[in-house]
C-alpha atoms as a PDB file:
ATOM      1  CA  UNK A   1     191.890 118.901 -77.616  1.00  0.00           C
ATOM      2  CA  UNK A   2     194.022 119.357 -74.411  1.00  0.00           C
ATOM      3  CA  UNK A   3     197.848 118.379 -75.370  1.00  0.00           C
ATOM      4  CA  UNK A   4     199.860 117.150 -72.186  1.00  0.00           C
ATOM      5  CA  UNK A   5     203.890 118.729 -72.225  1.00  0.00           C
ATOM      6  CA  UNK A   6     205.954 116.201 -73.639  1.00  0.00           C
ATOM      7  CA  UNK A   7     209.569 116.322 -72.483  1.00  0.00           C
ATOM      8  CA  UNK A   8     212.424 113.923 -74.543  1.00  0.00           C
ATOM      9  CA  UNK A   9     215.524 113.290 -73.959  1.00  0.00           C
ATOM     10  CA  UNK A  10     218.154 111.994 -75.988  1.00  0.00           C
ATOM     11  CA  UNK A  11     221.977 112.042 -76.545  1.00  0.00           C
ATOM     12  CA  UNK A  12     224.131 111.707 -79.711  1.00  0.00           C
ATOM     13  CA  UNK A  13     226.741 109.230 -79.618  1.00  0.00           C
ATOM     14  CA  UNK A  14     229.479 110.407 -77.204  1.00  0.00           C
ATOM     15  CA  UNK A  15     228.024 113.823 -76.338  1.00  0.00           C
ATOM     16  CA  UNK A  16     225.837 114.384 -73.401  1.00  0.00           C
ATOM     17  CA  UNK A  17     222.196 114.113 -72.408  1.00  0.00           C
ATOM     18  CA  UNK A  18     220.160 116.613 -73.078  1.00  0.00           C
ATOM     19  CA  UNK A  19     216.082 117.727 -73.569  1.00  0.00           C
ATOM     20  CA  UNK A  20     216.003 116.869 -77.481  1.00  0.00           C
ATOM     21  CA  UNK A  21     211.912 117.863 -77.172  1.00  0.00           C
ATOM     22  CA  UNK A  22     210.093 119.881 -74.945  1.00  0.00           C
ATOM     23  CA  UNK A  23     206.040 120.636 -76.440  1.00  0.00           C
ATOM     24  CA  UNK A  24     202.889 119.369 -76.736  1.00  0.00           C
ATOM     25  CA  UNK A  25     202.669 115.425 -77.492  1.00  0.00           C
ATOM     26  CA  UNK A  26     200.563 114.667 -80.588  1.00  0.00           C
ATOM     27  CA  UNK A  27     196.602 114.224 -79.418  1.00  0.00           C
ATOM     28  CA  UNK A  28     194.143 112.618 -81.945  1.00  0.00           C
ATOM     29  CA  UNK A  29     190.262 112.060 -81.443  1.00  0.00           C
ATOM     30  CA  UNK A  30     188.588 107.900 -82.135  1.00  0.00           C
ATOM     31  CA  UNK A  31     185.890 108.115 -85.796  1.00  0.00           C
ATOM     32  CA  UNK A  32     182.450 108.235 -83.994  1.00  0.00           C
ATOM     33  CA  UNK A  33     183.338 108.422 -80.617  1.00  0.00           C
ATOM     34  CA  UNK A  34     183.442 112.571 -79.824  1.00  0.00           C
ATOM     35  CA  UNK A  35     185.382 113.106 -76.407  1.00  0.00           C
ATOM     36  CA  UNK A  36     187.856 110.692 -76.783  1.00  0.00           C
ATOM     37  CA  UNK A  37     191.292 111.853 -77.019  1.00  0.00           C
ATOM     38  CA  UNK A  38     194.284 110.308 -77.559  1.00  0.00           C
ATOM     39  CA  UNK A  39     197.907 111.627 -76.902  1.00  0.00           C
ATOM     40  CA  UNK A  40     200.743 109.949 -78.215  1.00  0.00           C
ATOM     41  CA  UNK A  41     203.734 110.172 -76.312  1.00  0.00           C
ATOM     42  CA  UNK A  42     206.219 107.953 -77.377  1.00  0.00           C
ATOM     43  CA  UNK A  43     206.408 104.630 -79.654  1.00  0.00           C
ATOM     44  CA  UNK A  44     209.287 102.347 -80.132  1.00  0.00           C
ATOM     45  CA  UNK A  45     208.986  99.409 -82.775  1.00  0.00           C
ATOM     46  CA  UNK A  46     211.755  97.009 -80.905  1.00  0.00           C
ATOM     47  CA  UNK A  47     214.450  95.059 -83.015  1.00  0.00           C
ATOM     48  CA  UNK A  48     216.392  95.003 -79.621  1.00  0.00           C
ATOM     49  CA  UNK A  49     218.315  98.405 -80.402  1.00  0.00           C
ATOM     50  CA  UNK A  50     218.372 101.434 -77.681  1.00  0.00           C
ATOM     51  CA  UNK A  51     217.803 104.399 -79.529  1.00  0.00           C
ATOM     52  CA  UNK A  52     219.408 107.040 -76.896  1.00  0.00           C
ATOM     53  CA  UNK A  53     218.813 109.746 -79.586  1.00  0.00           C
ATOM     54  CA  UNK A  54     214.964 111.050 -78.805  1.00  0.00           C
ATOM     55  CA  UNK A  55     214.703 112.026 -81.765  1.00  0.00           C
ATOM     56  CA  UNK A  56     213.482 111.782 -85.230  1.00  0.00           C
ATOM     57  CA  UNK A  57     210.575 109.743 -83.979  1.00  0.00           C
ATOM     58  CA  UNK A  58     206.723 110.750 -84.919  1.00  0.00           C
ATOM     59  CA  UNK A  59     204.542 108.547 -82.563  1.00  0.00           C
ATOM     60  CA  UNK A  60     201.533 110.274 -84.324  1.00  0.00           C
ATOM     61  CA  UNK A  61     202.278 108.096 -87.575  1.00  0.00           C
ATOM     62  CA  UNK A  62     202.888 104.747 -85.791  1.00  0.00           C
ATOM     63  CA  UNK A  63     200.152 102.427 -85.456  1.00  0.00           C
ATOM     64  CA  UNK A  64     198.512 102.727 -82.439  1.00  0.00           C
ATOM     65  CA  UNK A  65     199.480  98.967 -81.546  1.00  0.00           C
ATOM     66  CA  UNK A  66     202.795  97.979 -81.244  1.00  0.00           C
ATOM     67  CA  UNK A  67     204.324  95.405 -83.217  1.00  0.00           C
ATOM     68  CA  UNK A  68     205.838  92.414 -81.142  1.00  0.00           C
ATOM     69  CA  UNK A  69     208.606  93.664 -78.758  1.00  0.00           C
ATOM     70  CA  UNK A  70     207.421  97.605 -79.916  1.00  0.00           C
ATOM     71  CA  UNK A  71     205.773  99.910 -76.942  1.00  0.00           C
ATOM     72  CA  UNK A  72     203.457 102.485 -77.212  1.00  0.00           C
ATOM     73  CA  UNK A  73     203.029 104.990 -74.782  1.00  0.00           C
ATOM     74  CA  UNK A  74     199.564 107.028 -74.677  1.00  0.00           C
ATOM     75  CA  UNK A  75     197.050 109.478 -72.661  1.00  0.00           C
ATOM     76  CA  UNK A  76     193.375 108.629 -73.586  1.00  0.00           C
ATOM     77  CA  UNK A  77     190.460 110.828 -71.981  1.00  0.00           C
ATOM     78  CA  UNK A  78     187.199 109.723 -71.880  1.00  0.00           C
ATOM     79  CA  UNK A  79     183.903 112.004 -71.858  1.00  0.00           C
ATOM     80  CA  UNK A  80     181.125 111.066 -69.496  1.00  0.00           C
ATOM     81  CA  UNK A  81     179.061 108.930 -70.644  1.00  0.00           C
ATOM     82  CA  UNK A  82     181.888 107.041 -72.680  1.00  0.00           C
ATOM     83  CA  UNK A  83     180.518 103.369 -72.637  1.00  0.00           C
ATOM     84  CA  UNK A  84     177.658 103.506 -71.709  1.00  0.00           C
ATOM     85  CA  UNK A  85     174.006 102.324 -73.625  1.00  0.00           C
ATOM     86  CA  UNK A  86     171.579 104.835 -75.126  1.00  0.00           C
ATOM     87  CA  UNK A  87     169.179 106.159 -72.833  1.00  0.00           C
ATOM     88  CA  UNK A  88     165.981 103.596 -72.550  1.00  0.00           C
ATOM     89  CA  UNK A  89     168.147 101.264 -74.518  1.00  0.00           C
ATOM     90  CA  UNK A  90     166.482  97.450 -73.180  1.00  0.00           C
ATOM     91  CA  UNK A  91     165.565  94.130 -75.010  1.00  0.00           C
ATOM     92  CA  UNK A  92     168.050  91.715 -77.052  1.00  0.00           C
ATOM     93  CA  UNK A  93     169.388  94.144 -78.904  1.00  0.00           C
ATOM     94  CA  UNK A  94     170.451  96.383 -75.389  1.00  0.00           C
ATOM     95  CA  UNK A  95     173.068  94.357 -75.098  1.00  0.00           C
ATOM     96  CA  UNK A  96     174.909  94.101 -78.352  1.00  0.00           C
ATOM     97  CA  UNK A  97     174.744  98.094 -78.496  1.00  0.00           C
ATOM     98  CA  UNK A  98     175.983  98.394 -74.866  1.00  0.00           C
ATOM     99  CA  UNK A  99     179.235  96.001 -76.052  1.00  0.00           C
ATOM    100  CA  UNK A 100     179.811  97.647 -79.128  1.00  0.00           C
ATOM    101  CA  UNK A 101     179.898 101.205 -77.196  1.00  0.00           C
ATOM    102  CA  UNK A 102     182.104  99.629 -74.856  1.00  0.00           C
ATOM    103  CA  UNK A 103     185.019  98.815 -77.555  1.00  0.00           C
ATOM    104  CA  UNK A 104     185.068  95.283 -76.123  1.00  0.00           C
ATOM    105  CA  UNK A 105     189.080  94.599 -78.143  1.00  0.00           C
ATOM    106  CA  UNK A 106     191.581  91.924 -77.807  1.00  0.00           C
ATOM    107  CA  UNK A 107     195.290  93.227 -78.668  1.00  0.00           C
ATOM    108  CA  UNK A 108     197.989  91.164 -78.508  1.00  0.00           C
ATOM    109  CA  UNK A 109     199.801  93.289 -76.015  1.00  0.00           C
ATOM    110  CA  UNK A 110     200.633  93.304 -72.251  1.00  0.00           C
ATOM    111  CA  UNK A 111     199.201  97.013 -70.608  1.00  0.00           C
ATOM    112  CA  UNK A 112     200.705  98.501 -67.700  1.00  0.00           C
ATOM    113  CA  UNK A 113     197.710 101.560 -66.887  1.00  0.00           C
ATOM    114  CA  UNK A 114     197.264 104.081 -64.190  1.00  0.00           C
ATOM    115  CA  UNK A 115     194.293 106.610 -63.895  1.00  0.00           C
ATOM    116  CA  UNK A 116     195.721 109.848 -63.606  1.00  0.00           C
ATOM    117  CA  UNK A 117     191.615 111.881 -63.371  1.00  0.00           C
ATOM    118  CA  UNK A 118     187.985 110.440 -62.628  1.00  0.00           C
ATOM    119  CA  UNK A 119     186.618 107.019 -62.782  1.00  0.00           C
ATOM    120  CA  UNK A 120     186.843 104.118 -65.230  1.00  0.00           C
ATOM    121  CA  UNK A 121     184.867 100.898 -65.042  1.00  0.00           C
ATOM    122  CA  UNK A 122     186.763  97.865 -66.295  1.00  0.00           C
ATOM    123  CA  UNK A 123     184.703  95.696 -68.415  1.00  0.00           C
ATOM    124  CA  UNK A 124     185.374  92.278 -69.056  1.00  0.00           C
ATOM    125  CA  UNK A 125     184.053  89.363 -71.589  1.00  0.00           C
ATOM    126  CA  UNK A 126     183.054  87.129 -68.442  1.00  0.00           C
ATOM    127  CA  UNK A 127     180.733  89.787 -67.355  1.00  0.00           C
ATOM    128  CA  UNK A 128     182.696  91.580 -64.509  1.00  0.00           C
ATOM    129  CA  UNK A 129     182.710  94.936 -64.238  1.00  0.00           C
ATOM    130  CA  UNK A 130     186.286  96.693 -61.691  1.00  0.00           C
ATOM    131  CA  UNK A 131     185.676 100.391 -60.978  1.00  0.00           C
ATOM    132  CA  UNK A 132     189.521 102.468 -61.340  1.00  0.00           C
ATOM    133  CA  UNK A 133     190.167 105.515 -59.583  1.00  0.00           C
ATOM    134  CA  UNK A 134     192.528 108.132 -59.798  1.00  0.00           C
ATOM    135  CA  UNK A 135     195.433 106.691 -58.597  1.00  0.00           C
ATOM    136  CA  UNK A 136     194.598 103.111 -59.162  1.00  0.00           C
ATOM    137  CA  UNK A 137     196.783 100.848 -61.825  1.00  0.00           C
ATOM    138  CA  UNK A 138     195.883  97.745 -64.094  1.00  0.00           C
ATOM    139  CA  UNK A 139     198.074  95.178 -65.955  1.00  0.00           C
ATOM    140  CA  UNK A 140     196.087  94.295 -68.648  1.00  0.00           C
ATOM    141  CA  UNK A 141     197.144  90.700 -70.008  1.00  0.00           C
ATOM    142  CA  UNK A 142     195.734  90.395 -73.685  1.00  0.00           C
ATOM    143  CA  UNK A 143     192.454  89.793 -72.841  1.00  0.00           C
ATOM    144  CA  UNK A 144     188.665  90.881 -74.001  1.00  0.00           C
ATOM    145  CA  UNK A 145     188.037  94.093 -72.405  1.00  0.00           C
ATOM    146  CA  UNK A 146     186.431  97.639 -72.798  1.00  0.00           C
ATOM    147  CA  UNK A 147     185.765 100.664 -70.699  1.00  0.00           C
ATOM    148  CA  UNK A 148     182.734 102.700 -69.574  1.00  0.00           C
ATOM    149  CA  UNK A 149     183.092 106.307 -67.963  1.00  0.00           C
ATOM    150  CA  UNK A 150     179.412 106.433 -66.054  1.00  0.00           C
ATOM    151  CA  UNK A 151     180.927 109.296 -64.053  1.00  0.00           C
ATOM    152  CA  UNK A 152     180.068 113.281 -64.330  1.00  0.00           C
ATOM    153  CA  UNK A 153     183.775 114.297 -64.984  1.00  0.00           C
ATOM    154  CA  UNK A 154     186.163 113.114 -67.902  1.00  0.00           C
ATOM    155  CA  UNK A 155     188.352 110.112 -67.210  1.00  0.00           C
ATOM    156  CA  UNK A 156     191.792 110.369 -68.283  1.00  0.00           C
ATOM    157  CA  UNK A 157     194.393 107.526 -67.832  1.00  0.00           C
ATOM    158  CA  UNK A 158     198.136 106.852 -69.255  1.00  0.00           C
ATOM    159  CA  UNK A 159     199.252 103.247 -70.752  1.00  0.00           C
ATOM    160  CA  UNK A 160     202.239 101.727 -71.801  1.00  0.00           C
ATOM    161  CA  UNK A 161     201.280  99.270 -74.264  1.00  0.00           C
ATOM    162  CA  UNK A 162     204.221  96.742 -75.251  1.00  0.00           C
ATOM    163  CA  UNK A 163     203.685  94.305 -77.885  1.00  0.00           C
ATOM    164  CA  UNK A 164     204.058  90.143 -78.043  1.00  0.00           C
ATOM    165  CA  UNK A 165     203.688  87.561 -81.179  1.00  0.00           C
ATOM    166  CA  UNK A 166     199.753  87.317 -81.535  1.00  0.00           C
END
């Protein structure tokens, strides 16, 4: 798994900024789906306090969702094929498989995302299907969705997940 440079900063009370952490962010892979990785970059679990000192955080042992007023902040690739149905897949079942590959979630956050490499398609509960490119950003509201990489190359995109009151 690739780990993106993670740079933190961070000040103690009264003393100057400085880089408190400069390494590789935490990356973990998704139980039966090989290709996907996930770097954690940063979490905060709210209660309305700044924490200026970057550090003594592990986003790694945070919950992936953030509780209400909490942000996550994460790099997720996804492998070719990531989404997509089994080859010669058709018939009533097709389309229960196809969904379930998809990750079709609800979380009870707002998204801000931006795809940094390749091409994601945007799949949601009504059906429609938005194609992202590098470069392109979403604000994802709380709503059914999932994503497909039908593309040759690996997708990669960052979010900033920040938590409301399901």
């Amino acid at each position: 798994m690739l780990s993106p440079r993670r740079l933190v900063t961070g000040a103690a009370p009264g003393e100057r900024s400085t880089v408190t952490a400069d390494g590789p962010a935490p990356v973990t892979g998704m139980d039966g789906y090989p290709g996907i990785e996930i770097a954690r970059l940063w979490s905060t679990d709210g209660g309305g306090v700044l924490d200026t000192t970057g550090t003594g955080h592990d986003p790694a042992s945070d919950p992936f969702y953030p509780p209400p007023g909490g942000t996550r902040f994460v790099r997720i690739s996804y492998p070719p094929g990531f989404g997509t149905s089994h080859a010669g897949t058709s018939g009533e079942g097709a389309d229960a498989i196809r969904l379930s590959r998809l990750l079709m979630h609800r979380t009870a956050t707002v998204d801000y995302g931006i795809v940094l490499a390749g091409e994601l398609t945007l799949v949601l509960e009504d059906g429609s299907e938005s194609v992202l490119r590098a470069g392109d950003m979403l604000v994802q509201n709380g709503v059914v969705h999932g994503w497909r990489n039908a593309g040759p190359d690996t997708a990669v995109a960052a979010f900033v997940l920040v938590g409301f009151p399901a």
